[in-house]
N, C-alpha and C. Protein backbone atom coordinates (compact mmCIF):
# COMPACT_ATOMS: atom_id res chain seq x y z
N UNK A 1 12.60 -9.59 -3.56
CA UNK A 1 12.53 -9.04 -4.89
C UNK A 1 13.58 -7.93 -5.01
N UNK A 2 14.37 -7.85 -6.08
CA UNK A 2 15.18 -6.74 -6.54
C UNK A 2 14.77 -5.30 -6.40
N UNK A 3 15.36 -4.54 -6.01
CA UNK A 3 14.85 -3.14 -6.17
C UNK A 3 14.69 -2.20 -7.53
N UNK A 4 13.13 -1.96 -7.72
CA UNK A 4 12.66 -1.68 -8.78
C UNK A 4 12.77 -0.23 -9.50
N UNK A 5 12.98 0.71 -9.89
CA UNK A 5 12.45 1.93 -10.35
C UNK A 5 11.33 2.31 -9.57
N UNK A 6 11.86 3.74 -8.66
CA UNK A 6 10.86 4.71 -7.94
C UNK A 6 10.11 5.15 -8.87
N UNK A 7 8.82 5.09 -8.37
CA UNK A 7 7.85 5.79 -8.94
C UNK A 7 7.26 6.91 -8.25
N UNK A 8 6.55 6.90 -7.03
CA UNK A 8 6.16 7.94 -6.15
C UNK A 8 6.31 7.54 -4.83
N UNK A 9 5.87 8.31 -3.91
CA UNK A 9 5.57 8.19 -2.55
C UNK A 9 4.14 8.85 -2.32
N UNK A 10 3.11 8.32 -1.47
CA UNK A 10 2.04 8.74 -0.83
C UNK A 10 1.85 9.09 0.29
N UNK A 11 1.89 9.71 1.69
CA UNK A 11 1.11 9.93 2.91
C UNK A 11 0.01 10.55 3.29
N UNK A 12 -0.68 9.30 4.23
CA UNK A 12 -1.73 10.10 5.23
C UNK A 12 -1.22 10.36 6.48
N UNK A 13 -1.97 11.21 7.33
CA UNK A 13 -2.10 11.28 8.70
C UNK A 13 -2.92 10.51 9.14
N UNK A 14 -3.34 9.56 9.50
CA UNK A 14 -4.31 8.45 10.21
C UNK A 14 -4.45 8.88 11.28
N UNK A 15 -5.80 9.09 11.97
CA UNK A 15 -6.32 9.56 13.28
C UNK A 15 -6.71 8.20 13.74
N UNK A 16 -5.79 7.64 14.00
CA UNK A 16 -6.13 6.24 15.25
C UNK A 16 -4.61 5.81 14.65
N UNK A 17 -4.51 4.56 16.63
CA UNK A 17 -2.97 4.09 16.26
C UNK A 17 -2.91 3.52 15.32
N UNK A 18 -1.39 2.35 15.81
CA UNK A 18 -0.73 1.85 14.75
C UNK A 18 -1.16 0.75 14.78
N UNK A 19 -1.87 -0.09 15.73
CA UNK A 19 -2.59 -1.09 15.59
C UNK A 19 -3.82 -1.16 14.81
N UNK A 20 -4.42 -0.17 15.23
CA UNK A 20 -6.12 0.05 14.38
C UNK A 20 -5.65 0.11 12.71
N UNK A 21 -4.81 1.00 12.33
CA UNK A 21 -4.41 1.31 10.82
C UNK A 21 -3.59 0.07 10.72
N UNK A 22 -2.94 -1.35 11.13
CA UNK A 22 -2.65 -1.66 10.36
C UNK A 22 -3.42 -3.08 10.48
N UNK A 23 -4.28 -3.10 10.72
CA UNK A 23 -5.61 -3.78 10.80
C UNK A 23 -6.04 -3.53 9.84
N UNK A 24 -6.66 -2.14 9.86
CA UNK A 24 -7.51 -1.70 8.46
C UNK A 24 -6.87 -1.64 7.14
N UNK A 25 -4.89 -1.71 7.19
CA UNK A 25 -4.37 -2.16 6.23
C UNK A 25 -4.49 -2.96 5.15
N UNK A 26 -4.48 -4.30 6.19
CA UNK A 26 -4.80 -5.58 5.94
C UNK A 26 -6.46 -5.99 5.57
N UNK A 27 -7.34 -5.38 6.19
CA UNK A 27 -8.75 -5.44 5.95
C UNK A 27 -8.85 -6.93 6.36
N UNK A 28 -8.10 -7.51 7.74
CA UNK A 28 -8.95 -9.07 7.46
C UNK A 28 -10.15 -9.39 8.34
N UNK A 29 -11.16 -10.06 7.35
CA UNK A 29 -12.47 -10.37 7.77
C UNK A 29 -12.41 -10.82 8.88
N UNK A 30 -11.28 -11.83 9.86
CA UNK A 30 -11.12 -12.03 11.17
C UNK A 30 -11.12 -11.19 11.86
N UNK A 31 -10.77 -10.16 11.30
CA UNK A 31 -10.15 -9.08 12.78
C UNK A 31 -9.22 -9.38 13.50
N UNK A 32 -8.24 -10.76 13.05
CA UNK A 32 -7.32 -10.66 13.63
C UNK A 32 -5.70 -9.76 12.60
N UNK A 33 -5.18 -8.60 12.95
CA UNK A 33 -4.20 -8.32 12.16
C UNK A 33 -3.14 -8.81 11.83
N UNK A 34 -2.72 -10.26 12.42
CA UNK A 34 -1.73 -10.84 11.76
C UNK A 34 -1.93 -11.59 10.85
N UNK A 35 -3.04 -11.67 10.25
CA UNK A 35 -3.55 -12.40 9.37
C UNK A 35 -3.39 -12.16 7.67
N UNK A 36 -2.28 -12.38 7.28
CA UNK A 36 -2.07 -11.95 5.70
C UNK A 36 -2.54 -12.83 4.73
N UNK A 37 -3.26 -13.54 4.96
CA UNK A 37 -4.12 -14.25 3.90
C UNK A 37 -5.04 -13.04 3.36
N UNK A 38 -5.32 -11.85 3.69
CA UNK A 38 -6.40 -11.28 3.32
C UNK A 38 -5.27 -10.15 1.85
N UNK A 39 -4.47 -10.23 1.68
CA UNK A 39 -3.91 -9.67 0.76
C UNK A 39 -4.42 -8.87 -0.73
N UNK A 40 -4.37 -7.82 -1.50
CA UNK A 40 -5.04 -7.74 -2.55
C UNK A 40 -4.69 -8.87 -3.44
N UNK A 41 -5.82 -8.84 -4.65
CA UNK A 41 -5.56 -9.86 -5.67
C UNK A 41 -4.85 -8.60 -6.24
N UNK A 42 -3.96 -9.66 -6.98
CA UNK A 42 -2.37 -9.53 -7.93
C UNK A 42 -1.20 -9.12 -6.91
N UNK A 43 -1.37 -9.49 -5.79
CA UNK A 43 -0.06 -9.34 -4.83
C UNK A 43 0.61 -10.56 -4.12
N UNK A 44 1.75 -10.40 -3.72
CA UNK A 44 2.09 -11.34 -3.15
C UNK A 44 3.11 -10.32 -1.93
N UNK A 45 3.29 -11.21 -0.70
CA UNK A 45 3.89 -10.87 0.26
C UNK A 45 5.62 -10.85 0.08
N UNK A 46 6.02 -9.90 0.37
CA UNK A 46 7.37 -9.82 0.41
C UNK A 46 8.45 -9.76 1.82
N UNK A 47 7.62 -9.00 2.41
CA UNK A 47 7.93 -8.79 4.10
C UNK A 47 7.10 -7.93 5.04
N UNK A 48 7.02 -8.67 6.06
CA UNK A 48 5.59 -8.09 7.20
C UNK A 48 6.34 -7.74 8.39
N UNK A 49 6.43 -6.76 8.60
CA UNK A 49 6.89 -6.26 10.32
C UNK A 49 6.02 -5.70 10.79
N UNK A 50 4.88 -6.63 11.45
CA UNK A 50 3.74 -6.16 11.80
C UNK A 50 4.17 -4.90 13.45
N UNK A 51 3.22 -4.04 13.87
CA UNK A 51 2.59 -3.22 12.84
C UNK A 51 3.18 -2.20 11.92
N UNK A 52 4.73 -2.30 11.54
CA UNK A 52 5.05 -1.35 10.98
C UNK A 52 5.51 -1.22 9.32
N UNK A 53 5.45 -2.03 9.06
CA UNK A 53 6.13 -2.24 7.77
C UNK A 53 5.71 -3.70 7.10
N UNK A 54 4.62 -3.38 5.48
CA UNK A 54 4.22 -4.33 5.07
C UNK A 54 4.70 -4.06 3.50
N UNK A 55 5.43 -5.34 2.80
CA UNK A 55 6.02 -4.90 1.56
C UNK A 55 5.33 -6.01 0.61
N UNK A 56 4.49 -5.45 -0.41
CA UNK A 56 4.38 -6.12 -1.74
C UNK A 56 5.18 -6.43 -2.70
N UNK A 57 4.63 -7.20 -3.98
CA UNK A 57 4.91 -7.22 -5.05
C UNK A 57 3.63 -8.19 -5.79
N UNK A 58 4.20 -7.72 -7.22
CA UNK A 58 3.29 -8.20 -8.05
C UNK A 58 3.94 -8.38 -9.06
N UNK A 59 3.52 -9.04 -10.28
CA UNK A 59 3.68 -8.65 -11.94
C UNK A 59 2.77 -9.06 -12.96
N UNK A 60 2.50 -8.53 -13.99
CA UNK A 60 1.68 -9.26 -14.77
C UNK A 60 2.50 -8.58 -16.29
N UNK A 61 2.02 -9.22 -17.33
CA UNK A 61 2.81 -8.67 -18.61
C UNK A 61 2.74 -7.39 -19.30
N UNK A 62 3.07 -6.52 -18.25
CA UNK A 62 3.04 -5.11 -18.95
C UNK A 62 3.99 -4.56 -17.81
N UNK A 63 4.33 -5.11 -16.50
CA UNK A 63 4.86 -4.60 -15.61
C UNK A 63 5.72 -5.77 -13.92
N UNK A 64 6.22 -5.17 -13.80
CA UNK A 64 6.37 -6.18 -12.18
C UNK A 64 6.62 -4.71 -11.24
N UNK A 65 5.79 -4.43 -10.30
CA UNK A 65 5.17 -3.76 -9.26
C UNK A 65 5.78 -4.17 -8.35
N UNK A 66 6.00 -3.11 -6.72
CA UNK A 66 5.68 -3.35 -5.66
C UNK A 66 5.58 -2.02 -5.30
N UNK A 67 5.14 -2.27 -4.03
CA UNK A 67 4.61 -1.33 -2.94
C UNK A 67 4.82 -1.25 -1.46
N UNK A 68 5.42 -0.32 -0.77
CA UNK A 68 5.72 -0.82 0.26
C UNK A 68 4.81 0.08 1.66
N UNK A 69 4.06 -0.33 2.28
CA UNK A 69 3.98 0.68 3.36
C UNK A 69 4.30 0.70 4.79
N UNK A 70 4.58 1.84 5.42
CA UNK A 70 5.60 1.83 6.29
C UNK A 70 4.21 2.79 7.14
N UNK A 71 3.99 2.54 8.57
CA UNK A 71 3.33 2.92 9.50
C UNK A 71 3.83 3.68 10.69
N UNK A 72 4.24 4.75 10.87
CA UNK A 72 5.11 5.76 11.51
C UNK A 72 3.89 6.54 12.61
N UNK A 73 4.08 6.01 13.90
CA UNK A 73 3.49 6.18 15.24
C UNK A 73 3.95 7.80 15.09
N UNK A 74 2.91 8.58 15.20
CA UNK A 74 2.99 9.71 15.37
C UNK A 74 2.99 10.33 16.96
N UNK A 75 1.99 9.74 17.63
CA UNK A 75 1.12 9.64 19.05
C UNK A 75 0.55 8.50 18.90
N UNK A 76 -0.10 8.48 20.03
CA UNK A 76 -0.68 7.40 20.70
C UNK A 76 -1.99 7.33 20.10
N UNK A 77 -2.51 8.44 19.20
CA UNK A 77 -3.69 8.38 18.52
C UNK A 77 -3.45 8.92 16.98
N UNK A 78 -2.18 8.75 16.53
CA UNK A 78 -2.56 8.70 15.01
C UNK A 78 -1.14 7.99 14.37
N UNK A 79 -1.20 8.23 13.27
CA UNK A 79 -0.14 7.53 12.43
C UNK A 79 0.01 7.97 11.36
N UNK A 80 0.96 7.89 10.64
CA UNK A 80 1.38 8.40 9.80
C UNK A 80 1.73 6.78 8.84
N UNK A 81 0.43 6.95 7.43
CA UNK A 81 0.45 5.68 6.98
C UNK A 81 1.08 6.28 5.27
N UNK A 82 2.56 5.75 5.02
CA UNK A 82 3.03 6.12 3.83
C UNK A 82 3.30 4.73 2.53
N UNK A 83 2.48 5.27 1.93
CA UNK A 83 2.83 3.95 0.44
C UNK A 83 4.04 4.61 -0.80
N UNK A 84 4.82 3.79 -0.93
CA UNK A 84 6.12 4.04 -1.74
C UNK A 84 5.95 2.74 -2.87
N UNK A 85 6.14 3.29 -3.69
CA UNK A 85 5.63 2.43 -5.09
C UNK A 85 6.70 2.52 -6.54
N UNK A 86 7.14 1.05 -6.70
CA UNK A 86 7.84 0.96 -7.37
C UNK A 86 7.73 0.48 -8.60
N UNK A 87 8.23 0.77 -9.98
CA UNK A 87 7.61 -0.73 -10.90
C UNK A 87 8.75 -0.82 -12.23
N UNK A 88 8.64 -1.78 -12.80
CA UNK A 88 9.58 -1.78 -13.95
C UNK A 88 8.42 -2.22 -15.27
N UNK A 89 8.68 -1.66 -16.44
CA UNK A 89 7.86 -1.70 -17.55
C UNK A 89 8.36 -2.32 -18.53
N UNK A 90 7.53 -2.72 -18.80
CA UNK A 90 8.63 -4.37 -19.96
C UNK A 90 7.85 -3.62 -21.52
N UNK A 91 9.34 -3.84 -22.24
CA UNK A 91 8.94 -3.32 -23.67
C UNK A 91 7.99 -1.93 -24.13
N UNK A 92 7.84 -1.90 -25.26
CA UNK A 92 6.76 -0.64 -26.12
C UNK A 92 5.83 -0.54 -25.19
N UNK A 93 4.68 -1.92 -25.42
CA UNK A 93 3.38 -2.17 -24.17
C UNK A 93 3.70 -1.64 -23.36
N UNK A 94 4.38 -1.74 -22.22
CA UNK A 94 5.18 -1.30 -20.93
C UNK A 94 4.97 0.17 -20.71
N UNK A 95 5.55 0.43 -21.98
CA UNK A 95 5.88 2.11 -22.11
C UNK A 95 4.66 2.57 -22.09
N UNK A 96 3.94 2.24 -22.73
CA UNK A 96 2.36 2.84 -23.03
C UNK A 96 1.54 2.30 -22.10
N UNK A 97 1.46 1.53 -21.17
CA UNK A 97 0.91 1.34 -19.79
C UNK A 97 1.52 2.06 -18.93
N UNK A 98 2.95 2.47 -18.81
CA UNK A 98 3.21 3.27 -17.79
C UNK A 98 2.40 5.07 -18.35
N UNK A 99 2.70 4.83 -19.61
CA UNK A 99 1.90 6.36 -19.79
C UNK A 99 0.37 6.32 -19.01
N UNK A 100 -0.54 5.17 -19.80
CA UNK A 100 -1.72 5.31 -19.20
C UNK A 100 -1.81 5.25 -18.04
N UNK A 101 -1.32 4.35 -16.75
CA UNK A 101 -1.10 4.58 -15.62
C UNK A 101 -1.02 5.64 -14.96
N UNK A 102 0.73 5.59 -15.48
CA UNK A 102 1.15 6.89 -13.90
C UNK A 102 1.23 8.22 -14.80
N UNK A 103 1.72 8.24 -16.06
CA UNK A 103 1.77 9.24 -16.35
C UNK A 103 0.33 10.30 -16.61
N UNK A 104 -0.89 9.68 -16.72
CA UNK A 104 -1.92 9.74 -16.55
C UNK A 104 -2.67 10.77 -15.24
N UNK A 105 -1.75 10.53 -14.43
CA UNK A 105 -1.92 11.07 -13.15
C UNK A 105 -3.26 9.81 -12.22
N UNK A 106 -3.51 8.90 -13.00
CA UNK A 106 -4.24 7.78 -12.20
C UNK A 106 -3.95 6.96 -11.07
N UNK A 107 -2.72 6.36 -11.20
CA UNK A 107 -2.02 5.85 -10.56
C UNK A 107 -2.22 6.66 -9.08
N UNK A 108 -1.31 7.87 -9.19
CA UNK A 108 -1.46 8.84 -7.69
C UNK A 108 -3.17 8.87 -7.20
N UNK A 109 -3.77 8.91 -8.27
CA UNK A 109 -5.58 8.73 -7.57
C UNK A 109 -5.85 7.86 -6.60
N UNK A 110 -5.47 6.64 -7.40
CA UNK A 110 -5.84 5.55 -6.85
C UNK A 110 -5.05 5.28 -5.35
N UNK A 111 -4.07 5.38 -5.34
CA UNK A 111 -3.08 5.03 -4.27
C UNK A 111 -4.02 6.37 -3.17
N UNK A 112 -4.05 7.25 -3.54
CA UNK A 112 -4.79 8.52 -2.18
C UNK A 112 -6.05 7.74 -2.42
N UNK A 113 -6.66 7.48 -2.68
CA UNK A 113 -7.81 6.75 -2.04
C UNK A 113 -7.80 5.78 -1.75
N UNK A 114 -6.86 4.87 -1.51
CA UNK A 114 -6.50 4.15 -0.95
C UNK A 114 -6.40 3.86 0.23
N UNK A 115 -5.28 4.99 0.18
CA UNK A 115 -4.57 5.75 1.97
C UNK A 115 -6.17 5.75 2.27
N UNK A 116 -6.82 7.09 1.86
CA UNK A 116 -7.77 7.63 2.60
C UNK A 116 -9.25 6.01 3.08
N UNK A 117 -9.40 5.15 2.18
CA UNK A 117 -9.79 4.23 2.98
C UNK A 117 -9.74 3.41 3.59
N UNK A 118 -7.98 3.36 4.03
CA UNK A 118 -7.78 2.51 4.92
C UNK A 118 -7.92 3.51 5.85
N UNK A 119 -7.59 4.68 6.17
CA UNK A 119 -8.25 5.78 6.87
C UNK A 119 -9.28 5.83 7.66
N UNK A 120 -10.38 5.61 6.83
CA UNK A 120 -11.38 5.62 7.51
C UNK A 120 -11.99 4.38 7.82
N UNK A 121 -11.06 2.85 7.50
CA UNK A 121 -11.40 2.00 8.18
C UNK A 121 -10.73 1.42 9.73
N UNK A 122 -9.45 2.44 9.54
CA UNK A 122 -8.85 2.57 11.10
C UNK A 122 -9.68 3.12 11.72
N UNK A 123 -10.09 4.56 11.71
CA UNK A 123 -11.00 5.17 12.69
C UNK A 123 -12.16 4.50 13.05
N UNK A 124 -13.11 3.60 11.45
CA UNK A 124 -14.13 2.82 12.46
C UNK A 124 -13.65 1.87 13.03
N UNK A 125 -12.27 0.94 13.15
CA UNK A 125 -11.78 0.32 13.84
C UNK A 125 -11.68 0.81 15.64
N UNK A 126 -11.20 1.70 15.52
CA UNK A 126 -10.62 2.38 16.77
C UNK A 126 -12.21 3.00 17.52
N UNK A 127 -13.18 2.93 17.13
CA UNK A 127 -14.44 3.82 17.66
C UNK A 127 -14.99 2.73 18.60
């Protein structure tokens, strides 16, 4: 996919490695982490460098999205899990979804709680 209009950047500190967080990335019901069938709905895969680097995209008619996150080994017991988020806004609609969105300050909500529960599904991973 083309490179879109920056929107923000997010980081956590993840207290467990880079295996456990990008397990809990992915959330797949196997438990096995190479498994990208488990993807959100409205995404599609763009590029997987497991465990370090997993890149989305999406679109639907108000926008075409992606997201990229990048998993940065801090130690041997944490990580540094960052989401970078891009999007382009089609027409008036567009404009006024990006208001309600990001300009909203929602957008940044959602993405930190995000981080924070893949967070805490690394650590119960890693326990």
């Amino acid at each position: 996919m083309e490179r879109l209009p920056y929107i923000d950047q997010h980081s956590r500190l993840v207290p467990a490695d880079r295996a456990h967080t990008w397990a809990a990335l992915l959330r797949s019901p196997s438990g096995n982490p190479d498994d990208l069938s488990t993807l959100p709905h409205g995404f599609e895969l763009d590029e997987a460098d497991p465990p370090q680097r997993l890149a989305l995209s999406g679109e639907n008619r108000f926008t075409r999205f992606a997201v990229t996150f990048v998993l940065d080994e801090v130690d041997a017991h944490h990580t540094r899990l960052t989401a970078d988020s891009s999007a382009e806004f089609h027409g008036l609609v567009g404009k006024i979804y990006r208001a309600l969105v990001i300009g909203s300050g929602g957008h940044g909500l959602a993405v930190r709680y995000m981080l924070r529960r893949i967070a805490a599904e690394a650590v119960r991973r890693a326990a």
